[in-house]
Protein backbone atom coordinates (compact mmCIF):
# COMPACT_ATOMS: atom_id res chain seq x y z
CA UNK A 1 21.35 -12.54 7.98
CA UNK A 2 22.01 -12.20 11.94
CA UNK A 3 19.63 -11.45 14.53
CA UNK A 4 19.04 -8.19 16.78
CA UNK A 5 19.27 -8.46 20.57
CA UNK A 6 16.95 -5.89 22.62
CA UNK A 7 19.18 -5.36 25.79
CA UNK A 8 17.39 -2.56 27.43
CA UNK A 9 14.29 -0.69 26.24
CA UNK A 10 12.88 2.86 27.85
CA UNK A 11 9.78 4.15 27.26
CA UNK A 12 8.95 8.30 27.66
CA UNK A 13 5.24 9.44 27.54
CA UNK A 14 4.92 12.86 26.01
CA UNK A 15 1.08 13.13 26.06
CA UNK A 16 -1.21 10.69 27.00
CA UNK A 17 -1.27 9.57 22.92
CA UNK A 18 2.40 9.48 22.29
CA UNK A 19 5.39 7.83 23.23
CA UNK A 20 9.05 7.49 22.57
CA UNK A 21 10.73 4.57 22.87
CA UNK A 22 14.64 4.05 23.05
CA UNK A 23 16.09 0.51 22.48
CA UNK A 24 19.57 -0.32 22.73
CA UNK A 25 20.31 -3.28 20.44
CA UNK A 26 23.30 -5.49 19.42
CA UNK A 27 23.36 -7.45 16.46
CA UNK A 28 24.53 -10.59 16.18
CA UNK A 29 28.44 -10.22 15.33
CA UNK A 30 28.95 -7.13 16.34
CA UNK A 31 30.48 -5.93 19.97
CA UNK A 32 29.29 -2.28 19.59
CA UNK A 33 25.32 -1.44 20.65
CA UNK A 34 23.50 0.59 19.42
CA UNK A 35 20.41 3.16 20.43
CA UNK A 36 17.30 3.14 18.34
CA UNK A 37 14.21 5.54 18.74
CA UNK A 38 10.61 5.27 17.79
CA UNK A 39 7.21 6.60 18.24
CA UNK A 40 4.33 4.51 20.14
CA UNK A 41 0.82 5.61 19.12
CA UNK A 42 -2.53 4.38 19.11
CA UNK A 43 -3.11 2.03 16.11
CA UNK A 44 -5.11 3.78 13.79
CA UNK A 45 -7.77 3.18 10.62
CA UNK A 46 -7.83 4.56 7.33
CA UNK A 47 -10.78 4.14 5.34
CA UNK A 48 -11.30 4.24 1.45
CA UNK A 49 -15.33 5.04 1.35
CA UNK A 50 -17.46 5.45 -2.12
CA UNK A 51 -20.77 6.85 -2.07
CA UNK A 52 -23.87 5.43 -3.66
CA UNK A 53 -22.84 7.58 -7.04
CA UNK A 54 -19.35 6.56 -6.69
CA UNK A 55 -17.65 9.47 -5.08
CA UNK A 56 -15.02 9.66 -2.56
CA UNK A 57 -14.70 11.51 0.62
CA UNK A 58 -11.93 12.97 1.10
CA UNK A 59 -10.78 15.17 4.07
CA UNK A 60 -9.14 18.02 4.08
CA UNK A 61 -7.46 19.53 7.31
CA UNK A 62 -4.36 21.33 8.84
CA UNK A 63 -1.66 19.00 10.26
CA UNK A 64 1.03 20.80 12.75
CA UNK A 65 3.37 17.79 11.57
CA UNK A 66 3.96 19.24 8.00
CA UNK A 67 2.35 22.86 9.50
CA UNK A 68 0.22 22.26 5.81
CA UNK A 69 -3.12 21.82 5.12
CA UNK A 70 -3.80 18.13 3.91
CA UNK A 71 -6.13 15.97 1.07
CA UNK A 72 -6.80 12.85 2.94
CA UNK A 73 -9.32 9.70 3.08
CA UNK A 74 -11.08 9.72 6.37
CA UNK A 75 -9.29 8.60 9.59
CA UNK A 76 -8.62 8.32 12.76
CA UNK A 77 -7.28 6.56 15.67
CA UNK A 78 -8.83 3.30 17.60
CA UNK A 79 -9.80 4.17 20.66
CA UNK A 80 -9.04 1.79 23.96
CA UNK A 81 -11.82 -0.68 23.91
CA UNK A 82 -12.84 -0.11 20.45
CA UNK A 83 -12.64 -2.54 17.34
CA UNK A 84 -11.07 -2.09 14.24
CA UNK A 85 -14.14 -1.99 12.33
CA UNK A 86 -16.08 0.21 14.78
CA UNK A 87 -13.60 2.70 15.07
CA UNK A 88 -13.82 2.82 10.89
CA UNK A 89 -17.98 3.40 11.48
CA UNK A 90 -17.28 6.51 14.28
CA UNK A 91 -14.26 7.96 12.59
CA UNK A 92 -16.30 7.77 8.61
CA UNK A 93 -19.31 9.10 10.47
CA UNK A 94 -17.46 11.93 12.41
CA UNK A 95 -15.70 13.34 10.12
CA UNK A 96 -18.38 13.12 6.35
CA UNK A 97 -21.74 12.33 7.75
CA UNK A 98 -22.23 9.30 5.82
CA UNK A 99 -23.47 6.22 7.26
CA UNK A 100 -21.99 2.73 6.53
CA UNK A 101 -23.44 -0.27 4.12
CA UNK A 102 -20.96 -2.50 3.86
CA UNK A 103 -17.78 -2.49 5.53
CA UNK A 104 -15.08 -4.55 4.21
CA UNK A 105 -11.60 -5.31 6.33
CA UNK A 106 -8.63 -4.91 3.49
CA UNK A 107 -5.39 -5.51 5.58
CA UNK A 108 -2.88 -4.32 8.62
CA UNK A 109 -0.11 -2.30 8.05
CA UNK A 110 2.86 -0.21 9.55
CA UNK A 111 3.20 3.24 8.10
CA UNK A 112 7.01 3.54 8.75
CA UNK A 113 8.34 0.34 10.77
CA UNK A 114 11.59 2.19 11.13
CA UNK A 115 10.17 5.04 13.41
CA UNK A 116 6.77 4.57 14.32
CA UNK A 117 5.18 1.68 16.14
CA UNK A 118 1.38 2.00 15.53
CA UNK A 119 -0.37 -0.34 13.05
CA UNK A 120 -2.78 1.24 10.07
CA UNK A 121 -6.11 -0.83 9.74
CA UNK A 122 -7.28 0.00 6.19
CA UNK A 123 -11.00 -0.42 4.65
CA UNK A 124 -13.08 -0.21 1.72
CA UNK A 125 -16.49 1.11 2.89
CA UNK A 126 -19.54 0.89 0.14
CA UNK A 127 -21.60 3.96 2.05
CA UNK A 128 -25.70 5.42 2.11
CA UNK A 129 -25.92 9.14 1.60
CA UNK A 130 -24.30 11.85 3.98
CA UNK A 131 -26.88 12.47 7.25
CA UNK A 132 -29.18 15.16 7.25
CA UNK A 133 -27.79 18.70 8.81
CA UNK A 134 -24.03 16.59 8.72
CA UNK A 135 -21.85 19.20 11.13
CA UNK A 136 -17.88 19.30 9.49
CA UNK A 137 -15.54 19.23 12.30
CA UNK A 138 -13.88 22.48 13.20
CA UNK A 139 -11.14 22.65 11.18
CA UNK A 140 -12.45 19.93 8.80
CA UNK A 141 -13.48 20.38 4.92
CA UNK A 142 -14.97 17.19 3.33
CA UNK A 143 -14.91 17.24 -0.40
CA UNK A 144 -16.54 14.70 -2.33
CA UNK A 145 -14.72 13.33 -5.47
CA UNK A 146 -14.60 10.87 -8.35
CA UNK A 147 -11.41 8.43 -9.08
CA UNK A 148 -10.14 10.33 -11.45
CA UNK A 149 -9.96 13.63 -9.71
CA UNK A 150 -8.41 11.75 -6.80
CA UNK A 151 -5.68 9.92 -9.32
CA UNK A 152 -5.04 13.49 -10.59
CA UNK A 153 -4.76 14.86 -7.25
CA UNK A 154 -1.76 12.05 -6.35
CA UNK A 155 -0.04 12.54 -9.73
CA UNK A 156 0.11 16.39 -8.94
CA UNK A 157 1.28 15.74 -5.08
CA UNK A 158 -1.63 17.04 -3.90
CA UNK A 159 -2.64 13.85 -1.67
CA UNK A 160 -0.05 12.60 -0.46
CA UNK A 161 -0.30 10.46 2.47
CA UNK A 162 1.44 7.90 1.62
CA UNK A 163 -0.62 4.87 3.83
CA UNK A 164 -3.63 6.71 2.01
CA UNK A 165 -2.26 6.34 -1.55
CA UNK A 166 -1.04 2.88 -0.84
CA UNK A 167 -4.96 2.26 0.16
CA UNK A 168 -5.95 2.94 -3.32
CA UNK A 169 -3.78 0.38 -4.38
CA UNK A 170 -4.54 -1.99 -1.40
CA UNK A 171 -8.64 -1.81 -3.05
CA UNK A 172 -7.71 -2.09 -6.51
CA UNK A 173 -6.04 -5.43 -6.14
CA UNK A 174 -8.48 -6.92 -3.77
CA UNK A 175 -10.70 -5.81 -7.23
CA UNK A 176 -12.76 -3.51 -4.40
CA UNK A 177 -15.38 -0.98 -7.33
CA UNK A 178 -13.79 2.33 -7.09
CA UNK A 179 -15.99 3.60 -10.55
């Protein structure tokens, strides 16, 4: 297999979170370039939580990308200073009101490496009960659910994030107690 050249690259910001990047590339035996777009975010963490009795948060809320309402685990992007790992604490806090035990670091990934060129930091978080008088985000519904009503939801296309279903299977082959 050949190798890609990068001869020019151009970034455009469109908000102060997103950009668009263009990258002309040749590949090695070919004459022709080519142009190549993709999306520059922050990086971001998804987090797989379980409650003391073994439920799971999950969030629902309205995303103008699919203009649908969503079933999703918890979220959110790393903000500039921030860890990894304290972004997961803020972001699990923020949006179910349950405070972190144990949190454990399961892996880096890219959601779509074709288009989009933010990195997913995914954890298992073993959790204490939910705060008292816990505040939902406007526009935020937290539900709290066992395995198999989440399994159920996937099979039926209900959740369907597809980082946050691969996160299910990301825990249950690092053997991370889900039930």
């Amino acid at each position: 297999m050949g190798s890609a050249k990068i001869l020019r690259k151009k970034t455009t910001w469109l908000t102060k979170w997103t950009q668009v990047n263009e990258k002309t590339i040749v590949f090695a035996g070919q004459e022709n370039e080519a142009t190549y777009h993709s999306l520059s975010q922050y990086d971001y963490v998804t987090i797989l939580a379980v409650t003391p009795s073994m439920k799971i948060p999950i969030v629902r809320q309205f995303r103008f990308g699919i203009e649908d309402y969503t079933l999703e685990l918890p979220a959110g992007i790393i903000e500039d200073n921030e860890s990894a790992e304290s972004a997961c604490i803020r972001e699990l806090k923020e949006e179910t009101g349950l405070v972190t035990k144990k949190v454990t670091f399961l892996g880096k990934k890219y959601a779509d490496a074709g288009r989009l060129e933010n990195s997913n930091f995914m954890f298992y978080v073993e959790t204490g009960e939910q705060i008292e008088q816990f505040q939902e985000e406007p526009g935020v519904e937290v539900k709290f659910l066992s395995l198999a009503e989440v399994q159920l939801l996937i099979l039926n296309g209900k959740f369907s994030q597809q980082p946050h279903v691969g996160l299910f299977y990301e825990a249950q082959i690092r053997g991370c107690r889900l039930d």
